[in-house]
C-alpha atoms as a PDB file:
ATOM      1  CA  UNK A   1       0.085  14.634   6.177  1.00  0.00           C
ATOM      2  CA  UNK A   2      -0.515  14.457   2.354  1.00  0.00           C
ATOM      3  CA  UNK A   3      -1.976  11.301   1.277  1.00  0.00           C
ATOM      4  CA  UNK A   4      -0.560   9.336  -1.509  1.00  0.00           C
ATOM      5  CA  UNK A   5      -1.492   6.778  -4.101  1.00  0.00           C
ATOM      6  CA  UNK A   6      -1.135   3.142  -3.150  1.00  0.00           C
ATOM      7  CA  UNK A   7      -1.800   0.517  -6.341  1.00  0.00           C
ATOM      8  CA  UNK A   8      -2.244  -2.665  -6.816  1.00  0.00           C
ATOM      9  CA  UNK A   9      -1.136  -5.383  -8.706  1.00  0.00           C
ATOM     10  CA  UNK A  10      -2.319  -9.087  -9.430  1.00  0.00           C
ATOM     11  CA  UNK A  11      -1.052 -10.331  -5.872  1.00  0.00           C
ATOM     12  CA  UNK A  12       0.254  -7.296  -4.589  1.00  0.00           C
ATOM     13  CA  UNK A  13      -0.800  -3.871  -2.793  1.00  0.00           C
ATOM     14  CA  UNK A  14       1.977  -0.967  -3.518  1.00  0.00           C
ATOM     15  CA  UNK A  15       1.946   1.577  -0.821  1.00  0.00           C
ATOM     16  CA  UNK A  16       3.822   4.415  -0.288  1.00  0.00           C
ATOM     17  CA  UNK A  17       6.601   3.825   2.481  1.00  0.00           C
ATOM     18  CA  UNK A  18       6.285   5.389   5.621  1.00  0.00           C
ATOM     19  CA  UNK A  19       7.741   5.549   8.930  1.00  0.00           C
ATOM     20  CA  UNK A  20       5.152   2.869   9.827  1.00  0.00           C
ATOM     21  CA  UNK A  21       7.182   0.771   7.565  1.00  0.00           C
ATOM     22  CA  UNK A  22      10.422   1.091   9.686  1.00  0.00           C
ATOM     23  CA  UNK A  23      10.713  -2.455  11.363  1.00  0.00           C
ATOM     24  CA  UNK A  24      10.097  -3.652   7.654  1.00  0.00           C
ATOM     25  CA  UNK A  25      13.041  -1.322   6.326  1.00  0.00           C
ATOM     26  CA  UNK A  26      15.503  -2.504   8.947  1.00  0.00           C
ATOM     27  CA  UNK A  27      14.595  -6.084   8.025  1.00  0.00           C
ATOM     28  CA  UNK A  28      14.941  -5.083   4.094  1.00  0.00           C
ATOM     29  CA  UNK A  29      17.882  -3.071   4.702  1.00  0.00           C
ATOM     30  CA  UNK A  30      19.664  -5.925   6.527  1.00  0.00           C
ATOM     31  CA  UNK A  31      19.702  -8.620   3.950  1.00  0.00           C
ATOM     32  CA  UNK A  32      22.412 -10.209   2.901  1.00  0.00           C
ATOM     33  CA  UNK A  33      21.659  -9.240  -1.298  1.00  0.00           C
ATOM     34  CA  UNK A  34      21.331  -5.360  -0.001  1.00  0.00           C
ATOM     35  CA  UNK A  35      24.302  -5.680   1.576  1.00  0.00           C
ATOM     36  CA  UNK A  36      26.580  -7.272  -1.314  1.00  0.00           C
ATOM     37  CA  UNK A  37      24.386  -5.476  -3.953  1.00  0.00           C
ATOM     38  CA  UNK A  38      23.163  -2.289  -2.764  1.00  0.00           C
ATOM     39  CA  UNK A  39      25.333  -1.708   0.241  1.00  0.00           C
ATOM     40  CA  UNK A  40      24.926  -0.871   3.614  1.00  0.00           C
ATOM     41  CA  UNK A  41      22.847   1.706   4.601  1.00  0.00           C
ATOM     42  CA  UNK A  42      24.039   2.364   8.228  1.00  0.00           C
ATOM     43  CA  UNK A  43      20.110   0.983   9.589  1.00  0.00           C
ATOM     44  CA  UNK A  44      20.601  -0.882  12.528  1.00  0.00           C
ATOM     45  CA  UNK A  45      18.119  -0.570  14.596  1.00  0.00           C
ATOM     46  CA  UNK A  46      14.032   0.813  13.899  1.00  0.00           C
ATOM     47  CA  UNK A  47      15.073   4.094  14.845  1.00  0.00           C
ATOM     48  CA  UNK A  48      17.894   4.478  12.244  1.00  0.00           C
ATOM     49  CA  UNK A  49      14.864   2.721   9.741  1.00  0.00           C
ATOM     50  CA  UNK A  50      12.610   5.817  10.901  1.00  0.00           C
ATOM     51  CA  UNK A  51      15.234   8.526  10.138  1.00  0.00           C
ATOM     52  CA  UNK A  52      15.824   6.829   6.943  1.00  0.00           C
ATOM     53  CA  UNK A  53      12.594   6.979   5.855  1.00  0.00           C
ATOM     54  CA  UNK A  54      12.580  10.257   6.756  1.00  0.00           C
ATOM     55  CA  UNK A  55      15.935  11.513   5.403  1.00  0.00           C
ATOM     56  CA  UNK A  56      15.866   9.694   2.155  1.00  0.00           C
ATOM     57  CA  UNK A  57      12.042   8.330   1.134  1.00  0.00           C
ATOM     58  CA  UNK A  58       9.597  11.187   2.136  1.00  0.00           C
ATOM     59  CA  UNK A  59      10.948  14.048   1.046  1.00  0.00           C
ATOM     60  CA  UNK A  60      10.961  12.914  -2.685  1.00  0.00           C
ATOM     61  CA  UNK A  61       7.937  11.675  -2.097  1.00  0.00           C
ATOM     62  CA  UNK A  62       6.506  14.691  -0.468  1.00  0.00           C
ATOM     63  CA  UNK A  63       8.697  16.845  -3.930  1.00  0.00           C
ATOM     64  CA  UNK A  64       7.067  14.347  -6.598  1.00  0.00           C
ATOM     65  CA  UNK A  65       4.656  12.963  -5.678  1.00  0.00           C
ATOM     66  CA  UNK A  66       6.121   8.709  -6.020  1.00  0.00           C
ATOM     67  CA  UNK A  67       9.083   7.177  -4.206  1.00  0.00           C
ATOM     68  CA  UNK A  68       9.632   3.851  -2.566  1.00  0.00           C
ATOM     69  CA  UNK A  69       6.642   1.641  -1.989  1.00  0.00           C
ATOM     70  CA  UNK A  70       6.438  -1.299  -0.028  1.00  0.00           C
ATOM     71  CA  UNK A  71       5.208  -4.262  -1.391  1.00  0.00           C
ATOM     72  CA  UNK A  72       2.476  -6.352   0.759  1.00  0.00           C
ATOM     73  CA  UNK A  73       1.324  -9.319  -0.460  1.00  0.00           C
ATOM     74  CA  UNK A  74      -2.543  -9.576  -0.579  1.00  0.00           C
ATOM     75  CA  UNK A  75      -3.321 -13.308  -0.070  1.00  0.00           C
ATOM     76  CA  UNK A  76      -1.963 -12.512   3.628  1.00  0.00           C
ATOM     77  CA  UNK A  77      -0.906  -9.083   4.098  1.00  0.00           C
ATOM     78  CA  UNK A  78       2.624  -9.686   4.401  1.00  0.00           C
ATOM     79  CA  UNK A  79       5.452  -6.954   3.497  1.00  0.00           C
ATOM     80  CA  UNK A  80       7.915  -8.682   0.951  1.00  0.00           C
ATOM     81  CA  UNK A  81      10.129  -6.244  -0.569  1.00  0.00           C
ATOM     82  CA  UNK A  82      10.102  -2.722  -1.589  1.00  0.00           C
ATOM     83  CA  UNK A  83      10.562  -1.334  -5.462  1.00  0.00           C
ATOM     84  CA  UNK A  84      10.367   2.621  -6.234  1.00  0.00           C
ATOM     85  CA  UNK A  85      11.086   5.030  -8.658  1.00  0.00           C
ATOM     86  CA  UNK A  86      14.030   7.610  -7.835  1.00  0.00           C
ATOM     87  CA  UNK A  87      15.166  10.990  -8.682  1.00  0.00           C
ATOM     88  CA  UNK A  88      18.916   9.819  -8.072  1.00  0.00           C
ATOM     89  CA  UNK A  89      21.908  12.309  -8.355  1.00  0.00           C
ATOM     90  CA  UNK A  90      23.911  11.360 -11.882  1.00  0.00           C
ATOM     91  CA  UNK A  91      21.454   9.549 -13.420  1.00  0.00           C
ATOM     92  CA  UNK A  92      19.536  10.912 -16.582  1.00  0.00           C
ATOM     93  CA  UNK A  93      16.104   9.933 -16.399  1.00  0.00           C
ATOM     94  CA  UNK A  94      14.135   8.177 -13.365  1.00  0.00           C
ATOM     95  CA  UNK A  95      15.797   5.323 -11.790  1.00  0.00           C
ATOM     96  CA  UNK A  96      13.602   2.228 -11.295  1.00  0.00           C
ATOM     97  CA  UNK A  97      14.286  -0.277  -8.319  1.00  0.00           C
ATOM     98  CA  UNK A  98      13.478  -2.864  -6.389  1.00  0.00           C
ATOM     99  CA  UNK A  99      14.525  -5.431  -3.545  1.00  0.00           C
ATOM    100  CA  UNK A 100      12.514  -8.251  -2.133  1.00  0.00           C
ATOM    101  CA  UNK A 101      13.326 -10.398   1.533  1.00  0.00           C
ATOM    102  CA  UNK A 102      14.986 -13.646   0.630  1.00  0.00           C
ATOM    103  CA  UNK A 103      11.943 -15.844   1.268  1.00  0.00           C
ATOM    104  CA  UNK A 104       9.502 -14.093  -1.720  1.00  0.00           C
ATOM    105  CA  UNK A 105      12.712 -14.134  -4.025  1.00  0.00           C
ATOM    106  CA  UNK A 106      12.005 -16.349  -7.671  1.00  0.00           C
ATOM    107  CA  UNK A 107       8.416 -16.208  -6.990  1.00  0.00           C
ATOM    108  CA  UNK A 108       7.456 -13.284 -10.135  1.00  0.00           C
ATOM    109  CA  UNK A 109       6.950 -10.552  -7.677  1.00  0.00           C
ATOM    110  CA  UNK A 110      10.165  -8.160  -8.482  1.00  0.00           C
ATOM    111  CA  UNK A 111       8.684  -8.381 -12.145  1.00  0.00           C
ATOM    112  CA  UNK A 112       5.273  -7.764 -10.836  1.00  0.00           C
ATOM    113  CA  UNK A 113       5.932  -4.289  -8.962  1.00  0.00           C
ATOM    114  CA  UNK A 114       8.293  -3.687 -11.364  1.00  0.00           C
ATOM    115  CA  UNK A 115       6.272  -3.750 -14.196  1.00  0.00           C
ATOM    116  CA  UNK A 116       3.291  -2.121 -12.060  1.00  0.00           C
ATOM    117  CA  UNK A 117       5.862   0.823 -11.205  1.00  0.00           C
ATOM    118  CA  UNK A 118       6.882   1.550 -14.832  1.00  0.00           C
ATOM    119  CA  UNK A 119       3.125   1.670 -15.556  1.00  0.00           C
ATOM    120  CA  UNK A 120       2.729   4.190 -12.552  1.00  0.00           C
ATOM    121  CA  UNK A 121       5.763   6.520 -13.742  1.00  0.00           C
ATOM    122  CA  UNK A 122       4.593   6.250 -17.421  1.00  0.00           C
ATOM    123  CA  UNK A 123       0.621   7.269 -17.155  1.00  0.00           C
ATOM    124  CA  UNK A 124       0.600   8.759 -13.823  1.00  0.00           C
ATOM    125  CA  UNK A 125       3.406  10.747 -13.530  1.00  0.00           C
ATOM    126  CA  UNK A 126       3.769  11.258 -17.284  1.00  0.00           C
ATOM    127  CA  UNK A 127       8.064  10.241 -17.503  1.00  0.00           C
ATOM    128  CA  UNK A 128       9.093   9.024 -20.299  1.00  0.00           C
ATOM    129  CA  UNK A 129      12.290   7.863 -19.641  1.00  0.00           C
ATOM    130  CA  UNK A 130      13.806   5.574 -17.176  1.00  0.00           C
ATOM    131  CA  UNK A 131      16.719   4.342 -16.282  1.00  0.00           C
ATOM    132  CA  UNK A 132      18.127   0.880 -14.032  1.00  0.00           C
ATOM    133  CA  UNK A 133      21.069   0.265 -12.334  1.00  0.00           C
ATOM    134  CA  UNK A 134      22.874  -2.393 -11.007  1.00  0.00           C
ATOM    135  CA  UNK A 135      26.590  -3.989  -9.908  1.00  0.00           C
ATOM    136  CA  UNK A 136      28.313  -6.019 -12.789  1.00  0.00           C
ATOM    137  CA  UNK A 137      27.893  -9.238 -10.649  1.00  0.00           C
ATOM    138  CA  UNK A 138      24.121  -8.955  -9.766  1.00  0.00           C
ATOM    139  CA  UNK A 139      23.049 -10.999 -12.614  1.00  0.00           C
ATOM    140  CA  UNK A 140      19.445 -11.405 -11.457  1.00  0.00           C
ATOM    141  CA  UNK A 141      18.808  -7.634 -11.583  1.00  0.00           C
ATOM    142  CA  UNK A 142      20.485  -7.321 -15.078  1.00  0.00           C
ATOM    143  CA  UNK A 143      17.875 -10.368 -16.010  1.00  0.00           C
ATOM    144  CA  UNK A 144      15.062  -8.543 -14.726  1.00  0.00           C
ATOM    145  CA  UNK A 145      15.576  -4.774 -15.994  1.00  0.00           C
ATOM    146  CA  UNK A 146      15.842  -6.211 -19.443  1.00  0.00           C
ATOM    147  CA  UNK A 147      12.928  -8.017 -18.936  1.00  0.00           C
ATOM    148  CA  UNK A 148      11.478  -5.116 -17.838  1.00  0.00           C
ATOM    149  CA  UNK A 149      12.428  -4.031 -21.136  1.00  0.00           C
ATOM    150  CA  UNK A 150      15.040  -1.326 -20.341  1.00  0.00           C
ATOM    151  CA  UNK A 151      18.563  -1.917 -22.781  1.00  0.00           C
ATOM    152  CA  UNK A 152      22.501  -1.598 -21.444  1.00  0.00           C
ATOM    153  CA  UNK A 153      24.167   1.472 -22.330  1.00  0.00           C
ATOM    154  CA  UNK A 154      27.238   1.863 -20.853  1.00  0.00           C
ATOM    155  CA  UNK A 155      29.198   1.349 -17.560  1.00  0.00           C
ATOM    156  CA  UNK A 156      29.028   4.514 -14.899  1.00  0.00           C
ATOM    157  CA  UNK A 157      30.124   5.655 -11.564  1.00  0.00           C
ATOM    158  CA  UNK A 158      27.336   7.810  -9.346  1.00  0.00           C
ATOM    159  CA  UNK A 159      28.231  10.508  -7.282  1.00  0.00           C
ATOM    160  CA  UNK A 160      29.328   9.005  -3.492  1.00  0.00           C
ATOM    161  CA  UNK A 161      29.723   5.765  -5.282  1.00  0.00           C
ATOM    162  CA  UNK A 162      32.814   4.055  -6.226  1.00  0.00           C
ATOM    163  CA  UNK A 163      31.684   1.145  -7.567  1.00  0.00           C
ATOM    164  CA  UNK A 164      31.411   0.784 -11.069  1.00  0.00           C
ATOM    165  CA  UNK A 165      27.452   0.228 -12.296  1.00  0.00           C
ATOM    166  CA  UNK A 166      25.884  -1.091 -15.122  1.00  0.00           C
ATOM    167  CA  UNK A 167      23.436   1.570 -17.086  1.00  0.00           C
ATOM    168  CA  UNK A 168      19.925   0.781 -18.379  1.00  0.00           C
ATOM    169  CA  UNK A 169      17.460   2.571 -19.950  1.00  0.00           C
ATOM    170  CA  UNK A 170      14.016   2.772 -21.792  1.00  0.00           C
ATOM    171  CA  UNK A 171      12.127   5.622 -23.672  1.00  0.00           C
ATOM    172  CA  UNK A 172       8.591   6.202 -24.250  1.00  0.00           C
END
């Protein structure tokens, strides 16, 4: 298996997901802002979190090289969230995302990765634009991707989704 870049923030280690990450991932998956904000995923148990990983992280990562990374916290090692760039269907440019467990929520680290994963796409992968999106009613992820610095465009539906999403986007 290829090996791929993990980074590293102030207080945080980035590393690629894998399926080592699974009983993470069903934890992640499971929360109660996925569920309301993301949606559910179908990942019930660790196997479903293995095929996921499978199905839907590694083979972008394996295409371009960056995907999902889990987030571990370096003071103690502990996974607290995930946040990736994505080559999503209906979307024009990179998508940029991000979830943390409830616990490690308000605590700077979605900004952290965040910020650390823009850098990533930017210099490392050389894209220059990306975009965010997020339901009307998640208000902290519209407060963070225009912190980020990424600006509203316009409302939009995604293919398989029929919820409409707010747009953001930045360009370098």
């Amino acid at each position: 298996m290829k090996k791929y870049a993990h980074f590293e923030t102030e207080r945080l280690v980035l590393h690629p997901t894998t399926v080592e990450d699974a009983g993470f991932i069903l934890e992640l998956l499971n929360t109660p802002k996925w569920l309301v904000y993301i949606g559910d995923r179908n990942v019930h148990t660790e196997e479903d979190a293995k095929q996921y990983i499978k199905n839907k992280i590694s083979p972008q990562l394996e295409k371009l090289g960056f995907s999902n990374y889990t987030l571990i916290r370096k003071a103690d090692g502990v996974k607290i969230g995930s946040c990736g760039l994505y080559d999503r269907e209906g979307l024009e440019g990179i998508d940029i995302g991000f979830a943390l467990l409830p616990a490690f929520e308000g605590l700077g680290y979605g900004f952290e990765s965040a910020s650390k994963v823009l850098e990533i796409g930017k210099n490392e992968f050389n894209i220059d634009r990306f975009s965010a999106i997020t339901t009307q009613n998640n208000l902290a992820s519209q407060r963070l991707i225009e912190k980020l610095g990424l600006r509203y465009i316009q409302t939009i539906r995604i293919p398989n989704d029929e919820e409409e999403l707010l747009l953001y986007r930045i360009e370098y």
